[in-house]
C-alpha atoms as a PDB file:
ATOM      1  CA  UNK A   1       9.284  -7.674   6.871  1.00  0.00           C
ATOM      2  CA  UNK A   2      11.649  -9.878   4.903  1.00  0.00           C
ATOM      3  CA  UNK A   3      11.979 -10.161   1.120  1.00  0.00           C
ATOM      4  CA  UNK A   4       9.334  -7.246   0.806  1.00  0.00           C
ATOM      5  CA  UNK A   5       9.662  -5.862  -3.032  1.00  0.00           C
ATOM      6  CA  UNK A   6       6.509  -2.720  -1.939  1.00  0.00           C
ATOM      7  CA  UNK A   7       4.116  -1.370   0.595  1.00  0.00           C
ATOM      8  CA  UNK A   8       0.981  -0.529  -1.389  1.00  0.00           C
ATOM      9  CA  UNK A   9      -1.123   2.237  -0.530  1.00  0.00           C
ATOM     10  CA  UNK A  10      -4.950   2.465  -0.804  1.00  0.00           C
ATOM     11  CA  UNK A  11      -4.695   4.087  -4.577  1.00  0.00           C
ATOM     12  CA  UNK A  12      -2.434   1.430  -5.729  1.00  0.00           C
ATOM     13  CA  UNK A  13      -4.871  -1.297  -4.536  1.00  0.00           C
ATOM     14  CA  UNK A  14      -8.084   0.519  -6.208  1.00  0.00           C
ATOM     15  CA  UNK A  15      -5.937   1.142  -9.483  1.00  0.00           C
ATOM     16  CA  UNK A  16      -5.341  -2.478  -9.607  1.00  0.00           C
ATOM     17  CA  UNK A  17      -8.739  -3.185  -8.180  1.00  0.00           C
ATOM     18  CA  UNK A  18     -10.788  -0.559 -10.758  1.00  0.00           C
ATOM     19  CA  UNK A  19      -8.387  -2.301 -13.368  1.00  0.00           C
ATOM     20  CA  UNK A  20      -7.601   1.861 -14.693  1.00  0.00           C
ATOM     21  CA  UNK A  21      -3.314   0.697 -14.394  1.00  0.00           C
ATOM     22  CA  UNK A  22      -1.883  -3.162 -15.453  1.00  0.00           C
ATOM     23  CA  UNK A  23       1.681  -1.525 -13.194  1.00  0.00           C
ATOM     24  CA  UNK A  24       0.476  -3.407 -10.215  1.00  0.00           C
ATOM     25  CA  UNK A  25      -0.231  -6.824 -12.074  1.00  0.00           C
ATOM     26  CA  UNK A  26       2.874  -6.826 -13.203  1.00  0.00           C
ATOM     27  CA  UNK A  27       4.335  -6.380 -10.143  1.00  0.00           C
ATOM     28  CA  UNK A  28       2.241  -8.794  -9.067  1.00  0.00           C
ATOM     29  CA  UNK A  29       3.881 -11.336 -11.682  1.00  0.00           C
ATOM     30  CA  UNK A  30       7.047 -10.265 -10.779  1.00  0.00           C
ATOM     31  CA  UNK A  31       7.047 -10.532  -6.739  1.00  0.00           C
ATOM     32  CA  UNK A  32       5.886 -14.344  -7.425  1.00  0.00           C
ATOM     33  CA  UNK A  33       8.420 -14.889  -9.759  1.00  0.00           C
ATOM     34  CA  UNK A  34      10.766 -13.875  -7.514  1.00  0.00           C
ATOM     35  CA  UNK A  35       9.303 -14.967  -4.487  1.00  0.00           C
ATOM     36  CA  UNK A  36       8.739 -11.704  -2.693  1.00  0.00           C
ATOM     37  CA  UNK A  37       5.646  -9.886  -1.278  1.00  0.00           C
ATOM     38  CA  UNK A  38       3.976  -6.516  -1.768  1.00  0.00           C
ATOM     39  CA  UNK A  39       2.749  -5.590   2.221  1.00  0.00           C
ATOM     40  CA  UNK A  40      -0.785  -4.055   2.175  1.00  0.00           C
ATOM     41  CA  UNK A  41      -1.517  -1.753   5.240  1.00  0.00           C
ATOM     42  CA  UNK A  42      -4.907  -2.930   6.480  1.00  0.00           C
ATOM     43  CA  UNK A  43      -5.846   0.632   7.343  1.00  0.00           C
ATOM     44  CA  UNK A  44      -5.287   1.246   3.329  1.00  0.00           C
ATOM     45  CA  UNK A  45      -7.154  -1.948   2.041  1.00  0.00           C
ATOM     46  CA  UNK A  46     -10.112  -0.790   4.817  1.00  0.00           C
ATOM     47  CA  UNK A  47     -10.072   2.598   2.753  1.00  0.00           C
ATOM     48  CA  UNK A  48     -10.216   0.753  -0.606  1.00  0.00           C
ATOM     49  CA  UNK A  49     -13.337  -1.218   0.610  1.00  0.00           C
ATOM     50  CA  UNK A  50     -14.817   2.020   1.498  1.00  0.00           C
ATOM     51  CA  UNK A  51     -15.108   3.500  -1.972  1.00  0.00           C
ATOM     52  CA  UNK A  52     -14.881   0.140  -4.290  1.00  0.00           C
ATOM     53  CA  UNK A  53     -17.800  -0.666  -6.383  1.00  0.00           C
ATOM     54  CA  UNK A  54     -18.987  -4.463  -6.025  1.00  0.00           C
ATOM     55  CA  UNK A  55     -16.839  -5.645  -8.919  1.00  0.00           C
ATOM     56  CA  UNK A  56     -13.627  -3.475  -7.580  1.00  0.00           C
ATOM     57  CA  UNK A  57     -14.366  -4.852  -3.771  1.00  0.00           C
ATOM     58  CA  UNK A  58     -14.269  -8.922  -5.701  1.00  0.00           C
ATOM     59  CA  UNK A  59     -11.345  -8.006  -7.219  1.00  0.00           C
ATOM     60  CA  UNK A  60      -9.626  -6.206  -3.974  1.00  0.00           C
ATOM     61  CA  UNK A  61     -10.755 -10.254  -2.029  1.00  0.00           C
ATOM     62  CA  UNK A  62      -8.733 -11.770  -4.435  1.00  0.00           C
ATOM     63  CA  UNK A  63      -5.894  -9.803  -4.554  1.00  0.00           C
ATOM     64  CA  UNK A  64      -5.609  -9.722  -0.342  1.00  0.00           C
ATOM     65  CA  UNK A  65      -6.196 -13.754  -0.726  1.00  0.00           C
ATOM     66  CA  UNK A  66      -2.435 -13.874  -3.492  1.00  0.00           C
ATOM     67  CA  UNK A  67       0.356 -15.418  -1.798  1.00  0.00           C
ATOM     68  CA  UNK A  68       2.457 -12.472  -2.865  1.00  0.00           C
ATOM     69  CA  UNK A  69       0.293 -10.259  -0.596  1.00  0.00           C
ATOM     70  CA  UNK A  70       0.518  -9.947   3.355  1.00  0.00           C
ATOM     71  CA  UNK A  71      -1.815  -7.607   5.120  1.00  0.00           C
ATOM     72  CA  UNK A  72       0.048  -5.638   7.386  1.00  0.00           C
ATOM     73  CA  UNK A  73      -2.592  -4.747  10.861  1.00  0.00           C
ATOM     74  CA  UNK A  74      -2.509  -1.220  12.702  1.00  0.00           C
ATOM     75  CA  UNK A  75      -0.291  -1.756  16.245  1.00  0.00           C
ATOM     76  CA  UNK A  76      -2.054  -0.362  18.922  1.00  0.00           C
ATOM     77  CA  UNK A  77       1.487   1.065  19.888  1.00  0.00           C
ATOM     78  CA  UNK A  78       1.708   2.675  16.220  1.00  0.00           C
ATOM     79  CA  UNK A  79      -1.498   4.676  16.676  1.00  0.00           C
ATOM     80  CA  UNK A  80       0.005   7.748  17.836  1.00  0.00           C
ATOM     81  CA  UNK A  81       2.736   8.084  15.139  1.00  0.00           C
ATOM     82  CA  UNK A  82       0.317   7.021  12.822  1.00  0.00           C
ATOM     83  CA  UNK A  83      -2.212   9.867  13.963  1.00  0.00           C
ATOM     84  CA  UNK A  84       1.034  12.735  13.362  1.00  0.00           C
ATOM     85  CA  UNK A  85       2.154  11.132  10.486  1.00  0.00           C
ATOM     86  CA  UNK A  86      -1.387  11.554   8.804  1.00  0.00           C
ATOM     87  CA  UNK A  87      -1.100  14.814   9.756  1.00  0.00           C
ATOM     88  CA  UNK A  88       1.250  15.484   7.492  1.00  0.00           C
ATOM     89  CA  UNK A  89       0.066  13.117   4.543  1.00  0.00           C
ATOM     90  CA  UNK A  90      -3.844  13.583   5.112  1.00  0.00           C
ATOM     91  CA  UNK A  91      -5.151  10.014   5.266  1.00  0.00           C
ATOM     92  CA  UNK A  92      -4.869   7.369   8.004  1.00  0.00           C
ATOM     93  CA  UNK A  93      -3.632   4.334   5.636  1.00  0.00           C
ATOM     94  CA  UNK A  94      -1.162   6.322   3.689  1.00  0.00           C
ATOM     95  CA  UNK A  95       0.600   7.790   7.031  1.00  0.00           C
ATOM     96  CA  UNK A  96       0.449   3.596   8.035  1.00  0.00           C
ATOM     97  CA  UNK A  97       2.430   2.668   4.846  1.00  0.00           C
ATOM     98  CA  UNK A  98       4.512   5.713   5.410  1.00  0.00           C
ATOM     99  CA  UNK A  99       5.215   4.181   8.632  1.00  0.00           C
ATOM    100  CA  UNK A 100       6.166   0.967   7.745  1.00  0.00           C
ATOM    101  CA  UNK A 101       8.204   2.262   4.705  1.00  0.00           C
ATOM    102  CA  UNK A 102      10.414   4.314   7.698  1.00  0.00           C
ATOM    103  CA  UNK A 103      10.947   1.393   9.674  1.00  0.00           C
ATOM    104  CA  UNK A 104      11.402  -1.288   6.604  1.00  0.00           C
ATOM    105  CA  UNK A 105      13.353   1.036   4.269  1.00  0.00           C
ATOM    106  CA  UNK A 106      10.516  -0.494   1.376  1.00  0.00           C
ATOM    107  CA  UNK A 107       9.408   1.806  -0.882  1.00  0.00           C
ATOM    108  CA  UNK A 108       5.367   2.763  -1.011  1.00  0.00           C
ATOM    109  CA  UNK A 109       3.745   2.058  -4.635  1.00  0.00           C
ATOM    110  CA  UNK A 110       1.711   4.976  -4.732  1.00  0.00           C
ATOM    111  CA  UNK A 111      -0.982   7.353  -6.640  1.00  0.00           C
ATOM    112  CA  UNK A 112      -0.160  10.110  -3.827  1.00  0.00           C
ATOM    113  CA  UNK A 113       3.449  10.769  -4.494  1.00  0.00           C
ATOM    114  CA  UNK A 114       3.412  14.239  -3.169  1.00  0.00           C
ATOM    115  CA  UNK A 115       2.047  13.260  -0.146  1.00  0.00           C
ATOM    116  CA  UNK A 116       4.159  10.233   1.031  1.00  0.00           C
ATOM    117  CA  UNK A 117       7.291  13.081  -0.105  1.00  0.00           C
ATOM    118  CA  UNK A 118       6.384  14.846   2.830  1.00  0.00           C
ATOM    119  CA  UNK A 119       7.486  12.296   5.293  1.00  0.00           C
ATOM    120  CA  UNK A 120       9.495   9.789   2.853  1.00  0.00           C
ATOM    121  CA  UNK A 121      12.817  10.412   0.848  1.00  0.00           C
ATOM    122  CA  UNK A 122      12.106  10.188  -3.227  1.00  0.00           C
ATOM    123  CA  UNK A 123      13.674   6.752  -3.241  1.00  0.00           C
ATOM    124  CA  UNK A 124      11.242   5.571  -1.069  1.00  0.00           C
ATOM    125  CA  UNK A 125       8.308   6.828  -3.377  1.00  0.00           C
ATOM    126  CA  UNK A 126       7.345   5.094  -6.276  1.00  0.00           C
ATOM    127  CA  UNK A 127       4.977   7.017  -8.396  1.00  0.00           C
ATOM    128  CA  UNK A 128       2.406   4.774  -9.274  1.00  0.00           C
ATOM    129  CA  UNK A 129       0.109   6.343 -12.491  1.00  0.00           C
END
Protein backbone atom coordinates (compact mmCIF):
# COMPACT_ATOMS: atom_id res chain seq x y z
CA UNK A 1 0.00 0.00 0.00
CA UNK A 2 1.74 3.12 -1.25
CA UNK A 3 0.76 6.75 -0.63
CA UNK A 4 -2.10 5.43 1.75
CA UNK A 5 -3.25 8.66 3.99
CA UNK A 6 -6.12 5.84 6.19
CA UNK A 7 -7.60 2.42 6.49
CA UNK A 8 -11.30 3.03 7.17
CA UNK A 9 -13.22 0.85 9.26
CA UNK A 10 -16.91 -0.15 8.84
CA UNK A 11 -18.14 2.94 11.28
CA UNK A 12 -16.17 5.40 9.39
CA UNK A 13 -17.77 4.29 6.07
CA UNK A 14 -21.52 4.32 7.60
CA UNK A 15 -20.72 7.81 9.31
CA UNK A 16 -19.86 9.08 5.97
CA UNK A 17 -22.46 6.91 4.37
CA UNK A 18 -25.52 7.92 7.09
CA UNK A 19 -24.02 11.51 6.42
CA UNK A 20 -24.14 11.85 10.85
CA UNK A 21 -19.93 13.23 10.44
CA UNK A 22 -18.59 15.67 7.23
CA UNK A 23 -14.64 14.28 8.94
CA UNK A 24 -14.55 11.69 6.26
CA UNK A 25 -15.53 14.08 3.27
CA UNK A 26 -13.02 16.08 4.08
CA UNK A 27 -10.64 13.63 4.09
CA UNK A 28 -11.99 12.64 1.17
CA UNK A 29 -11.12 16.21 -0.40
CA UNK A 30 -7.96 16.09 1.00
CA UNK A 31 -6.53 12.48 -0.15
CA UNK A 32 -7.49 13.76 -3.86
CA UNK A 33 -5.88 16.83 -3.41
CA UNK A 34 -3.01 15.24 -2.51
CA UNK A 35 -3.22 12.32 -4.49
CA UNK A 36 -3.44 9.63 -1.86
CA UNK A 37 -6.01 6.89 -0.98
CA UNK A 38 -8.06 5.91 2.06
CA UNK A 39 -7.91 1.65 1.84
CA UNK A 40 -11.37 0.18 2.69
CA UNK A 41 -11.21 -3.46 4.09
CA UNK A 42 -13.83 -5.33 2.08
CA UNK A 43 -14.75 -7.36 5.13
CA UNK A 44 -15.68 -3.70 6.71
CA UNK A 45 -17.56 -2.25 3.59
CA UNK A 46 -19.47 -6.01 3.56
CA UNK A 47 -20.47 -5.02 7.27
CA UNK A 48 -21.59 -1.51 6.21
CA UNK A 49 -23.90 -3.06 3.49
CA UNK A 50 -25.28 -5.20 6.13
CA UNK A 51 -26.89 -2.52 8.26
CA UNK A 52 -27.16 0.56 5.59
CA UNK A 53 -30.54 1.78 4.76
CA UNK A 54 -31.16 2.10 0.82
CA UNK A 55 -30.04 5.72 0.71
CA UNK A 56 -26.79 4.92 3.08
CA UNK A 57 -26.03 1.59 0.79
CA UNK A 58 -26.22 4.47 -2.67
CA UNK A 59 -24.10 6.51 -0.93
CA UNK A 60 -21.54 3.61 0.39
CA UNK A 61 -21.54 2.57 -4.13
CA UNK A 62 -20.34 5.80 -4.68
CA UNK A 63 -17.92 6.26 -2.26
CA UNK A 64 -16.20 2.49 -3.06
CA UNK A 65 -16.50 3.74 -6.95
CA UNK A 66 -13.93 7.46 -5.77
CA UNK A 67 -10.59 7.20 -7.12
CA UNK A 68 -9.29 8.04 -3.69
CA UNK A 69 -10.73 4.70 -2.45
CA UNK A 70 -9.18 1.09 -2.98
CA UNK A 71 -10.97 -1.88 -1.55
CA UNK A 72 -8.63 -3.89 0.17
CA UNK A 73 -9.98 -8.12 -0.21
CA UNK A 74 -9.60 -10.72 2.78
CA UNK A 75 -6.25 -13.11 1.88
CA UNK A 76 -7.10 -16.48 2.31
CA UNK A 77 -3.60 -16.64 4.11
CA UNK A 78 -4.82 -13.65 6.50
CA UNK A 79 -7.84 -15.60 7.74
CA UNK A 80 -6.33 -17.02 10.70
CA UNK A 81 -4.75 -13.80 12.11
CA UNK A 82 -7.71 -12.15 11.16
CA UNK A 83 -9.95 -14.74 13.18
CA UNK A 84 -7.40 -13.95 16.65
CA UNK A 85 -7.20 -10.55 15.95
CA UNK A 86 -11.13 -10.23 16.09
CA UNK A 87 -10.84 -11.89 19.05
CA UNK A 88 -9.50 -9.27 20.62
CA UNK A 89 -11.40 -6.32 18.78
CA UNK A 90 -14.89 -8.18 18.40
CA UNK A 91 -15.72 -7.77 14.71
CA UNK A 92 -14.25 -9.47 11.62
CA UNK A 93 -13.63 -6.11 9.46
CA UNK A 94 -12.19 -4.10 12.24
CA UNK A 95 -9.53 -6.99 13.23
CA UNK A 96 -8.92 -6.83 8.96
CA UNK A 97 -8.09 -3.06 9.13
CA UNK A 98 -6.24 -3.74 12.30
CA UNK A 99 -4.32 -6.05 10.24
CA UNK A 100 -3.43 -4.08 7.53
CA UNK A 101 -2.71 -1.02 9.81
CA UNK A 102 0.19 -3.61 11.51
CA UNK A 103 1.66 -4.47 8.38
CA UNK A 104 1.27 -0.81 6.56
CA UNK A 105 2.06 1.31 9.66
CA UNK A 106 -1.44 3.47 8.32
CA UNK A 107 -3.48 4.57 10.82
CA UNK A 108 -7.39 3.17 11.03
CA UNK A 109 -10.09 6.16 10.86
CA UNK A 110 -12.30 4.83 13.32
CA UNK A 111 -15.70 5.10 15.53
CA UNK A 112 -14.22 2.05 17.70
CA UNK A 113 -11.15 3.61 19.13
CA UNK A 114 -11.06 1.46 22.16
CA UNK A 115 -11.19 -1.46 20.31
CA UNK A 116 -8.52 -1.07 17.53
CA UNK A 117 -6.26 0.18 21.07
CA UNK A 118 -6.26 -3.25 21.96
CA UNK A 119 -4.14 -4.47 19.17
CA UNK A 120 -2.87 -0.95 17.66
CA UNK A 121 -0.52 1.75 19.30
CA UNK A 122 -2.58 5.30 19.86
CA UNK A 123 -0.79 6.72 16.85
CA UNK A 124 -2.19 4.30 14.80
CA UNK A 125 -5.85 5.16 15.98
CA UNK A 126 -7.59 7.96 14.79
CA UNK A 127 -10.72 8.64 16.67
CA UNK A 128 -13.21 9.25 14.25
CA UNK A 129 -16.62 11.04 16.05
Amino acid sequence: MTDVQWLLDTGALLSYAEQTSPVLGRELIACERRRRTMVVSAACLAEAYRVASEDAAHLLDVLVNLPAIQVEPVQADDARVTGLVAQRVGRIGLAHTCMLSLGSNVPVMTTESEAALRVLEAALVERMN
